[in-house]
C-alpha atoms as a PDB file:
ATOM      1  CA  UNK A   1      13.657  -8.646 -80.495  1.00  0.00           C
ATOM      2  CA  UNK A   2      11.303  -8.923 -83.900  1.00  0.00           C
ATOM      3  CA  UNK A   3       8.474 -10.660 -84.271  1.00  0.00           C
ATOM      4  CA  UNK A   4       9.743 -13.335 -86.426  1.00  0.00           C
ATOM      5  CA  UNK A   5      12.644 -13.794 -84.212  1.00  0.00           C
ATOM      6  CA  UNK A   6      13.616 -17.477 -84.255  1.00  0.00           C
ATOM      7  CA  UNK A   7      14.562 -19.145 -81.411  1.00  0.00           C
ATOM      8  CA  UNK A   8      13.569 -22.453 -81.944  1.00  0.00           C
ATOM      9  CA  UNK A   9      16.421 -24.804 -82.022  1.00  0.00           C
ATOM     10  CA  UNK A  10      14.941 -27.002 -84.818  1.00  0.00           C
ATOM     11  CA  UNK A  11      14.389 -23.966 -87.273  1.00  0.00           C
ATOM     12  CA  UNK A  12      17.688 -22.283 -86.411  1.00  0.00           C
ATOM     13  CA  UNK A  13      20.544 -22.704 -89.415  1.00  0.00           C
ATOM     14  CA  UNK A  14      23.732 -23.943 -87.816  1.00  0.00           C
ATOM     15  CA  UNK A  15      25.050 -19.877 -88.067  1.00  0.00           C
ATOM     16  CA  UNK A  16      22.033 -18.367 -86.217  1.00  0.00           C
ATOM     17  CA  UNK A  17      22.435 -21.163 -83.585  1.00  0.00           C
ATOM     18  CA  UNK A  18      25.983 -19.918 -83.323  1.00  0.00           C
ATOM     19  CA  UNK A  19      25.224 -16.493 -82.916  1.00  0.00           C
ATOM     20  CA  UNK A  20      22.194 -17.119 -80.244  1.00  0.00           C
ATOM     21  CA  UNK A  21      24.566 -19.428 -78.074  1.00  0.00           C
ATOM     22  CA  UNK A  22      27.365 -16.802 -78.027  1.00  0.00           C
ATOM     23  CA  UNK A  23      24.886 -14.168 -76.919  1.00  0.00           C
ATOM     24  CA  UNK A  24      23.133 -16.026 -74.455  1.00  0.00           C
ATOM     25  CA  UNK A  25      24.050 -19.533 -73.949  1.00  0.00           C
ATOM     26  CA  UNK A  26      20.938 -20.765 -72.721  1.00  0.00           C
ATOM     27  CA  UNK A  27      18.650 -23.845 -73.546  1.00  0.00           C
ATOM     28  CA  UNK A  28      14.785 -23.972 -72.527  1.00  0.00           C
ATOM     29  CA  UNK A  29      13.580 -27.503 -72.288  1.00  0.00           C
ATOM     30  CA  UNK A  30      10.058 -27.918 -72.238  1.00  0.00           C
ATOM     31  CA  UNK A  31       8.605 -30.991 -70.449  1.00  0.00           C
ATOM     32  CA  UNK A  32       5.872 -31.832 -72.214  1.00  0.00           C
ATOM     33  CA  UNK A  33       2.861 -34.569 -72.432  1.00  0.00           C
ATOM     34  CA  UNK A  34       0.326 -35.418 -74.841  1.00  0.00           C
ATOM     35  CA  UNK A  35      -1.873 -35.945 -72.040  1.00  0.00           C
ATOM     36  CA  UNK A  36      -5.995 -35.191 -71.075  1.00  0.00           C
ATOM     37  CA  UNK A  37      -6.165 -31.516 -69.590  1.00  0.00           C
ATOM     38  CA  UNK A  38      -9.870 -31.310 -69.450  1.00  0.00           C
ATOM     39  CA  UNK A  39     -12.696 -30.926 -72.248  1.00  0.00           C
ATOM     40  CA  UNK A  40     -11.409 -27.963 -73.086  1.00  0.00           C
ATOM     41  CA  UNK A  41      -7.717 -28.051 -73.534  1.00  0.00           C
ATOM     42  CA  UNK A  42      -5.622 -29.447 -76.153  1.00  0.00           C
ATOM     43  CA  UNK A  43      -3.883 -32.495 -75.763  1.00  0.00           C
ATOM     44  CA  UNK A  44      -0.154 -31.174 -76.029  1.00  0.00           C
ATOM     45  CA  UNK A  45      -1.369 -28.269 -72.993  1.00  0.00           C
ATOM     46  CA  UNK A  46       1.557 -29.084 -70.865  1.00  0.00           C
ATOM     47  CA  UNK A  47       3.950 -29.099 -73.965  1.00  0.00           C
ATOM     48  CA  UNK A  48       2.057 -26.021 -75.243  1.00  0.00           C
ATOM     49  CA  UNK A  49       2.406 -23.646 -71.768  1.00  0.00           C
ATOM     50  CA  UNK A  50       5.929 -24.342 -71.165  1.00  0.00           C
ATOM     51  CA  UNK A  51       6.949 -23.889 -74.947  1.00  0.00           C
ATOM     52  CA  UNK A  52       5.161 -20.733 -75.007  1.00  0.00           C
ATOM     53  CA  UNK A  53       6.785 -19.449 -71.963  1.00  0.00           C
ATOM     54  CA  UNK A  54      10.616 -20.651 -73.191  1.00  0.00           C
ATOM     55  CA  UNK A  55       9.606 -18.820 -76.387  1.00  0.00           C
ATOM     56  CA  UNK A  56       8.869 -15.108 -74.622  1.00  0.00           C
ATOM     57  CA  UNK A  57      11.975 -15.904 -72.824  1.00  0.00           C
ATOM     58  CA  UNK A  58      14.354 -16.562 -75.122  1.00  0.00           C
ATOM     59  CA  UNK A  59      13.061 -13.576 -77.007  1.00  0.00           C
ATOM     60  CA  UNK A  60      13.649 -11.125 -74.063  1.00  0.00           C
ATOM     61  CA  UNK A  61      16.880 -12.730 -72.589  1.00  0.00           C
ATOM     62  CA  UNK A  62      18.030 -14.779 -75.539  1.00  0.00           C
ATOM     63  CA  UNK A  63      19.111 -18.264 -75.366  1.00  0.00           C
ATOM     64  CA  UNK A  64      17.272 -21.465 -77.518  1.00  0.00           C
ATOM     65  CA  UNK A  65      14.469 -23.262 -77.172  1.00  0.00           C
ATOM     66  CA  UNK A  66      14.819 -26.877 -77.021  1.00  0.00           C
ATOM     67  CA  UNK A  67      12.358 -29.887 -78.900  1.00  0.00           C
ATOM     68  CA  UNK A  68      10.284 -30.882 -76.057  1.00  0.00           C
ATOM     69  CA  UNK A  69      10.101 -34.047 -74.690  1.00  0.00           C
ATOM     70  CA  UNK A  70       6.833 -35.861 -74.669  1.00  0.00           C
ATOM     71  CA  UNK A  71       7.569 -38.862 -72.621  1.00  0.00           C
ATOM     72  CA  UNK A  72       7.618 -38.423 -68.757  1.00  0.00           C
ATOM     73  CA  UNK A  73       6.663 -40.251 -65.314  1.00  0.00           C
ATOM     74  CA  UNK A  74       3.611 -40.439 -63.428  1.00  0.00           C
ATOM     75  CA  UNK A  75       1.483 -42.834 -61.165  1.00  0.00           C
ATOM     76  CA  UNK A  76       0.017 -45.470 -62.659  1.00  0.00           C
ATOM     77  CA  UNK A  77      -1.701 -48.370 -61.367  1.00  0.00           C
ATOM     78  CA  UNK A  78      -2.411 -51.868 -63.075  1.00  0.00           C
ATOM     79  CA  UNK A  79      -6.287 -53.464 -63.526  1.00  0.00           C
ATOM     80  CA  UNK A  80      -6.936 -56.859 -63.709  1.00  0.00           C
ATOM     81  CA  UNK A  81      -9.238 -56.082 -66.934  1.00  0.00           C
ATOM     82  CA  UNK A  82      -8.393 -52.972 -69.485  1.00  0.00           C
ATOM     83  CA  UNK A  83      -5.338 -50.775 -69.420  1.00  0.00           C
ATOM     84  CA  UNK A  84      -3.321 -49.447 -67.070  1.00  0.00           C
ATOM     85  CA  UNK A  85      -4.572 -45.873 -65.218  1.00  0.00           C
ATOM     86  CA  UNK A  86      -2.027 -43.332 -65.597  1.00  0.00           C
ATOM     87  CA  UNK A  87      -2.008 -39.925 -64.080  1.00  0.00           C
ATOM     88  CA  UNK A  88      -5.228 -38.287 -64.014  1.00  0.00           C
ATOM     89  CA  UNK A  89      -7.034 -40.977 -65.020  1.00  0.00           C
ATOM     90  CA  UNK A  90      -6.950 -41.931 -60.972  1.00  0.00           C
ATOM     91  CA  UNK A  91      -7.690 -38.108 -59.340  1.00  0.00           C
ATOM     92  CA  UNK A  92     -10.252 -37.891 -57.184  1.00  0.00           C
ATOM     93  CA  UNK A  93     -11.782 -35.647 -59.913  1.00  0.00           C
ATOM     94  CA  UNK A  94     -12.334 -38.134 -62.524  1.00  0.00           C
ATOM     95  CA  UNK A  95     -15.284 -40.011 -61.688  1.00  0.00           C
ATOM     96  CA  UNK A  96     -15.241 -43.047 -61.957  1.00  0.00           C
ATOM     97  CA  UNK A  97     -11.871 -43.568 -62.209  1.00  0.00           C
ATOM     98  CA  UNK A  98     -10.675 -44.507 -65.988  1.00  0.00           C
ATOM     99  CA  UNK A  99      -8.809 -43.908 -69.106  1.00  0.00           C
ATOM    100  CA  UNK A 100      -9.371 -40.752 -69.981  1.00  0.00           C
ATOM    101  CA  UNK A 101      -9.242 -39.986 -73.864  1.00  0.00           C
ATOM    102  CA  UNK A 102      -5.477 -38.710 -75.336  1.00  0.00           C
ATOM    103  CA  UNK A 103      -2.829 -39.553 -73.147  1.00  0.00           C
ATOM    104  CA  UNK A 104       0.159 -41.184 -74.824  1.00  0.00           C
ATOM    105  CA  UNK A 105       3.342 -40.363 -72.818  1.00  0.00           C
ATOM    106  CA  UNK A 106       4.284 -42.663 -69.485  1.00  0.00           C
ATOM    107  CA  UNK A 107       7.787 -43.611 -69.382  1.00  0.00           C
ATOM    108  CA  UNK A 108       9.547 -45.010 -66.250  1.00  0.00           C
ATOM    109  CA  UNK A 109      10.953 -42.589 -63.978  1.00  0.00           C
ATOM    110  CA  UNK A 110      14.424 -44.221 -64.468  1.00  0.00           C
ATOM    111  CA  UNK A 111      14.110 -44.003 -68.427  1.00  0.00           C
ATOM    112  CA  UNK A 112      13.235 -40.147 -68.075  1.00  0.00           C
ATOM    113  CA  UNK A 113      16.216 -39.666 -66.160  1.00  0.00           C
ATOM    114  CA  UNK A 114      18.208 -41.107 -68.851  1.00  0.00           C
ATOM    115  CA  UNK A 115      16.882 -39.449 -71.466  1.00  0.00           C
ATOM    116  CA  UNK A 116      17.662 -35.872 -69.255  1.00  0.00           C
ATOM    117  CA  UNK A 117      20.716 -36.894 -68.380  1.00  0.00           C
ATOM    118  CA  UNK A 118      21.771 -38.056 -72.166  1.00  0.00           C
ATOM    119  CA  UNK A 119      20.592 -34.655 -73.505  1.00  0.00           C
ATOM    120  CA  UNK A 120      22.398 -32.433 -70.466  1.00  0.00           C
ATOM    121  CA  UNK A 121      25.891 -34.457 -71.880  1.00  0.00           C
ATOM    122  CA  UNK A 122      24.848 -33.166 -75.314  1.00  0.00           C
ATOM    123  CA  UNK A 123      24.066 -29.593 -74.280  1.00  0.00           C
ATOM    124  CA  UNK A 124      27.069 -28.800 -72.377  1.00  0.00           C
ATOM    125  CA  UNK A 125      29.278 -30.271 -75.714  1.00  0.00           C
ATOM    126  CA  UNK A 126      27.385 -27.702 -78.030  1.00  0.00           C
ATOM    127  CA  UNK A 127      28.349 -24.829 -75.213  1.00  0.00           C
ATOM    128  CA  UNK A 128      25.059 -24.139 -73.412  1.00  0.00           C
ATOM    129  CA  UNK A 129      25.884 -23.147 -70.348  1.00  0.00           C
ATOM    130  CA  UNK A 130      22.624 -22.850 -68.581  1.00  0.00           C
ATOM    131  CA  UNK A 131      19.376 -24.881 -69.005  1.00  0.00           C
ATOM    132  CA  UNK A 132      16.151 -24.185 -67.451  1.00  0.00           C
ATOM    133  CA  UNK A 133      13.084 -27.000 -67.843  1.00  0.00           C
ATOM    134  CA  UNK A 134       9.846 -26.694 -66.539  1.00  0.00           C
ATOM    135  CA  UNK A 135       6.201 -28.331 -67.741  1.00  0.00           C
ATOM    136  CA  UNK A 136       4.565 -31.614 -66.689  1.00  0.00           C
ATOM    137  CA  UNK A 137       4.349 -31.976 -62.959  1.00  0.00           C
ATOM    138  CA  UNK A 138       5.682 -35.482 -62.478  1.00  0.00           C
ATOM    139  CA  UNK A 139       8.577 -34.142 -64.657  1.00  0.00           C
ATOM    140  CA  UNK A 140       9.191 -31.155 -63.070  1.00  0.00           C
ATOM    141  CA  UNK A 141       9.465 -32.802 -59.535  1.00  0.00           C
ATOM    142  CA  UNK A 142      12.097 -35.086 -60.957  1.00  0.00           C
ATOM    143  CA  UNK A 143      14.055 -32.243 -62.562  1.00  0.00           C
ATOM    144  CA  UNK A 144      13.951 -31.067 -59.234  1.00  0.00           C
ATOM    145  CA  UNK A 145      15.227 -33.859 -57.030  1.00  0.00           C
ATOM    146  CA  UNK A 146      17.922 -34.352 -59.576  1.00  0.00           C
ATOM    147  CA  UNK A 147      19.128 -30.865 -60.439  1.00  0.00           C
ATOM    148  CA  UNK A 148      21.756 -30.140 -57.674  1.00  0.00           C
ATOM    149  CA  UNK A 149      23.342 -33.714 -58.842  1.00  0.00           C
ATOM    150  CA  UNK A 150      23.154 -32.868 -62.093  1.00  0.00           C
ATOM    151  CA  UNK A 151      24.616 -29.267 -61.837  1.00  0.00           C
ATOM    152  CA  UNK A 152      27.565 -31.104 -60.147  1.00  0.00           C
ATOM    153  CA  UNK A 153      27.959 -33.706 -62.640  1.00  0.00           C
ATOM    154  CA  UNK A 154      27.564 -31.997 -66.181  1.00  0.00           C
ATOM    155  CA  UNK A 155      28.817 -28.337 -65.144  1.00  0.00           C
ATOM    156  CA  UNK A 156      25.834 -26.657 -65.527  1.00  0.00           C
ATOM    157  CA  UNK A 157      23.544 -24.292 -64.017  1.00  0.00           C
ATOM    158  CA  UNK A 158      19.904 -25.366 -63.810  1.00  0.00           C
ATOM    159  CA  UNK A 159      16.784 -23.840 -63.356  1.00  0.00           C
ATOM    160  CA  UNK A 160      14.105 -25.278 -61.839  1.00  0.00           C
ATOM    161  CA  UNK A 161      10.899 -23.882 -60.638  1.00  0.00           C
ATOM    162  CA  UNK A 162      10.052 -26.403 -57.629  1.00  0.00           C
ATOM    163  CA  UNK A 163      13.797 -25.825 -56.492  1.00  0.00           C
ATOM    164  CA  UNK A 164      14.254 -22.428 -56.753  1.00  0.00           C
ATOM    165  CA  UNK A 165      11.130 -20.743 -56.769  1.00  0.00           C
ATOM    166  CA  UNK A 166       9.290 -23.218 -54.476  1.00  0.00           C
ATOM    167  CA  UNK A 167       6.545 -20.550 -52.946  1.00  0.00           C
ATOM    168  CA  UNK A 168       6.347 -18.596 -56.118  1.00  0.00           C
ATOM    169  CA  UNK A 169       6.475 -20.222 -59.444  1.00  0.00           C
ATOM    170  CA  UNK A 170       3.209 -18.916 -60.733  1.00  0.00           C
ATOM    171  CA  UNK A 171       2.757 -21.463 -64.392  1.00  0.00           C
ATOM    172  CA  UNK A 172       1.129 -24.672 -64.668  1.00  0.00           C
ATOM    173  CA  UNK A 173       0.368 -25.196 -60.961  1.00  0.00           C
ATOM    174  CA  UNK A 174      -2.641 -27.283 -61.328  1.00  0.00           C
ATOM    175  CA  UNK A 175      -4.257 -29.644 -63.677  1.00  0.00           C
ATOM    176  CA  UNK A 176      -6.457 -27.968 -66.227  1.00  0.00           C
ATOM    177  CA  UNK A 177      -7.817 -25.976 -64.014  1.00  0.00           C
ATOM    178  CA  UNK A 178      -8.228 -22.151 -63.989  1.00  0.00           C
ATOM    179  CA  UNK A 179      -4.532 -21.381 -63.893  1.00  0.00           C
ATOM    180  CA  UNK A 180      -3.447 -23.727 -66.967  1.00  0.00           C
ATOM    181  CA  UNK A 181      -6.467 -23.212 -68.757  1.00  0.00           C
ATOM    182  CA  UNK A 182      -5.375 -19.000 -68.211  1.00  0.00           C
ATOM    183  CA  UNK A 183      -2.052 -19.598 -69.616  1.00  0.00           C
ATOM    184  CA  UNK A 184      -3.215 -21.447 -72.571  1.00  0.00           C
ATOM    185  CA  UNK A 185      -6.126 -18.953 -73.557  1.00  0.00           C
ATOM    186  CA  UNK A 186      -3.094 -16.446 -73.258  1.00  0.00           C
ATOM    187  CA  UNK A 187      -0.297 -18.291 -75.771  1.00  0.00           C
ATOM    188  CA  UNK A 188      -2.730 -20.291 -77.885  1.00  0.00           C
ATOM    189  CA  UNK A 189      -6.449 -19.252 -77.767  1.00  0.00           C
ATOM    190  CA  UNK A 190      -7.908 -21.316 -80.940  1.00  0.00           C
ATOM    191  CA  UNK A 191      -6.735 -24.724 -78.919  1.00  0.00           C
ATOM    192  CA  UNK A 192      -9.217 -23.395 -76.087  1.00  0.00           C
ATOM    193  CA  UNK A 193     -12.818 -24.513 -75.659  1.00  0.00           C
ATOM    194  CA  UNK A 194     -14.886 -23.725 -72.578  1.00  0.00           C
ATOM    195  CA  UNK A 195     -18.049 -24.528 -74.010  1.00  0.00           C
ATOM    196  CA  UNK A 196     -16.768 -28.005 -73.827  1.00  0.00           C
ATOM    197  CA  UNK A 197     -17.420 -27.730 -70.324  1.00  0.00           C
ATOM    198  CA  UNK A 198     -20.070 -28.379 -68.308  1.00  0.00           C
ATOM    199  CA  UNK A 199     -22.682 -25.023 -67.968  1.00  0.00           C
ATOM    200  CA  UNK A 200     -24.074 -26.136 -64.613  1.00  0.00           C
ATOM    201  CA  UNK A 201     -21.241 -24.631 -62.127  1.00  0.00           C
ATOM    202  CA  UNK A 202     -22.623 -27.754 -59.701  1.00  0.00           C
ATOM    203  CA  UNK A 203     -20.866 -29.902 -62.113  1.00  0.00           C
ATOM    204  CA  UNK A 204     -17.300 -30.048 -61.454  1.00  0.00           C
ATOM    205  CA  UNK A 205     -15.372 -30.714 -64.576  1.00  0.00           C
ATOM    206  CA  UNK A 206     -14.348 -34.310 -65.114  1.00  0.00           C
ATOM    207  CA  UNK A 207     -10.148 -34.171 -64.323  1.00  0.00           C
ATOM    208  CA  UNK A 208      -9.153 -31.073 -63.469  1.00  0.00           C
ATOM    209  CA  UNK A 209      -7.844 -29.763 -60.130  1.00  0.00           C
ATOM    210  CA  UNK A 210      -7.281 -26.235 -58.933  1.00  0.00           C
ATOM    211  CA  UNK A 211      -9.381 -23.100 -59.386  1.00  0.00           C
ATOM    212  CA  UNK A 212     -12.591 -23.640 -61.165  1.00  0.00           C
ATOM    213  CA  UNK A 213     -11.690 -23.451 -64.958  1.00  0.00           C
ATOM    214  CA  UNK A 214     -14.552 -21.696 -66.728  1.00  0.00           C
ATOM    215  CA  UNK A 215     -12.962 -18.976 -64.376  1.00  0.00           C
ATOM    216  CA  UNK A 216     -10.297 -19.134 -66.916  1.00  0.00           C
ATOM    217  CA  UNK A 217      -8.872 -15.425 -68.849  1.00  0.00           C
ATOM    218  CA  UNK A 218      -6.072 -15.016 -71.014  1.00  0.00           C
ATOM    219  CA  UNK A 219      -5.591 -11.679 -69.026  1.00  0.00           C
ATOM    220  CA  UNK A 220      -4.958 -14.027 -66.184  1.00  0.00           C
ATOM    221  CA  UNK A 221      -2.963 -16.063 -67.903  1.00  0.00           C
ATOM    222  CA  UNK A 222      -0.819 -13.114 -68.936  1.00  0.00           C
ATOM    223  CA  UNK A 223      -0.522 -11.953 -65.755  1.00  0.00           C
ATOM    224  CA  UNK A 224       0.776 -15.659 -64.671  1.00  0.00           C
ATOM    225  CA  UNK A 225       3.915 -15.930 -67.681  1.00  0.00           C
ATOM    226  CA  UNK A 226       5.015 -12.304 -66.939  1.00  0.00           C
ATOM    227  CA  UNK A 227       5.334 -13.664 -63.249  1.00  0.00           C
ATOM    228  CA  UNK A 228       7.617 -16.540 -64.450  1.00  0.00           C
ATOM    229  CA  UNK A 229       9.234 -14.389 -66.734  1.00  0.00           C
ATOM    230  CA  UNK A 230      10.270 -12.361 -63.873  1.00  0.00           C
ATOM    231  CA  UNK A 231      11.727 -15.159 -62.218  1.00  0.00           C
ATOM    232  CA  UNK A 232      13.291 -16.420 -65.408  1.00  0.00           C
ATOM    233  CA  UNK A 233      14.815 -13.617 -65.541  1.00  0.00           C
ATOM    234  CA  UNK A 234      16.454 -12.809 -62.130  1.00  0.00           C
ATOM    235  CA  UNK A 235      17.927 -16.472 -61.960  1.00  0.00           C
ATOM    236  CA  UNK A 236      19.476 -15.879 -64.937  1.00  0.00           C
ATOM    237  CA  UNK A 237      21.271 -12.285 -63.763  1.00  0.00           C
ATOM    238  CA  UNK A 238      21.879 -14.218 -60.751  1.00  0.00           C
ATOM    239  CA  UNK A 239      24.058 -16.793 -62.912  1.00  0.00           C
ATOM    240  CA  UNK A 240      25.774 -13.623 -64.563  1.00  0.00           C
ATOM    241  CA  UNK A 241      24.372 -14.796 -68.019  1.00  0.00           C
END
């Protein structure tokens, strides 16, 4: 492994994609949002924490790191007046209810699928032989439900971290709150603000759940991907790959 490893599919020249697939033929699919994660996070956070794990993995156990995909399902309820309230725009957390600033990504649960399923087809005709996805919860849940189904039907093994590591998948296991906010202080620190949130520790933050964010370290959030590495890692000796 080297620093300037690629392992990006996007940036990888048809020879080096080649050469990672016959080493390790693994894809990483992030699922992503552009979504609200609190004043203090970026938009892309969900995007942003499961890239950033993929990446570390494919650098210790090889394999590619798929485009993520920004669209994915949610709740959402309809208003007689004003937009539709998506996601965490209803939590008990964000008071009053509303639209909170940033999110662009609902897609029906049904399109989702299709997308998945349409990119699983394509993965298994360029030789992967193994993709793990993990990210948004919404997403993840469905990736879930669907993954001994779609192991059947494309001939693939999957990893996913509400199936097979229900107790003890340690990333992106709340909304904004201390643990995501952890992981992305650890992979992207400059995309991090917690003076955006509010000083008076009476005042919880508008749309976050979980464990109080201005809690937040990147030591934590170190702690938290070498955990999923971990279990990255074992599945994938467990598939023999």
């Amino acid at each position: 492994m080297t620093a300037n490893e690629k392992v990006d599919y996007e940036e990888l020249l048809p020879h080096e994609f080649e050469e990672r697939l016959a080493r390790c033929p693994v894809g990483y699919l992030p699922l992503g949002t552009l979504e609200w994660h609190g004043q203090q996070n970026a938009l892309g956070a969900d995007f942003l924490q499961a890239r950033g794990l993929f990446r570390r993995a494919a650098k210790r156990f090889g394999g590619i790191v798929l485009p993520p995909i920004w669209v994915g399902p949610d709740r959402i309820a309809s208003r007689d007046a004003g937009p539709s309230l998506i996601g965490m725009d209803t939590a008990k957390t964000t008071a009053p209810n509303r639209q909170l600033p940033g999110s662009l990504y609902w897609a029906p649960k049904g399109l989702f699928l299709m997308l998945i399923e349409n990119i699983l087809a394509q993965a298994k005709r360029a030789g992967f032989k193994c993709i793990a996805a993990d990210g948004h919860g919404p997403s993840r849940t469905a990736w879930a439900e669907m993954a001994d189904a779609w192991e059947k039907q494309f001939h693939l093994k999957l990893i996913s971290a509400k199936r097979d590591f229900p107790d003890t998948w340690p990333t992106q296991t709340d909304h904004a709150g201390r643990n995501e906010t952890s992981i992305m202080m650890a992979l992207a620190p400059e995309l991090v603000d917690l003076t955006r949130l509010p000083a008076n520790r009476e005042q919880w933050p508008q749309g976050v759940n979980g464990e109080d964010p201005r809690d937040a370290s990147a030591a934590h959030g170190e702690e938290l991907i070498e955990a999923a590495l971990g279990l990255i890692g074992g599945k994938l000796k467990e598939y023999g790959i």
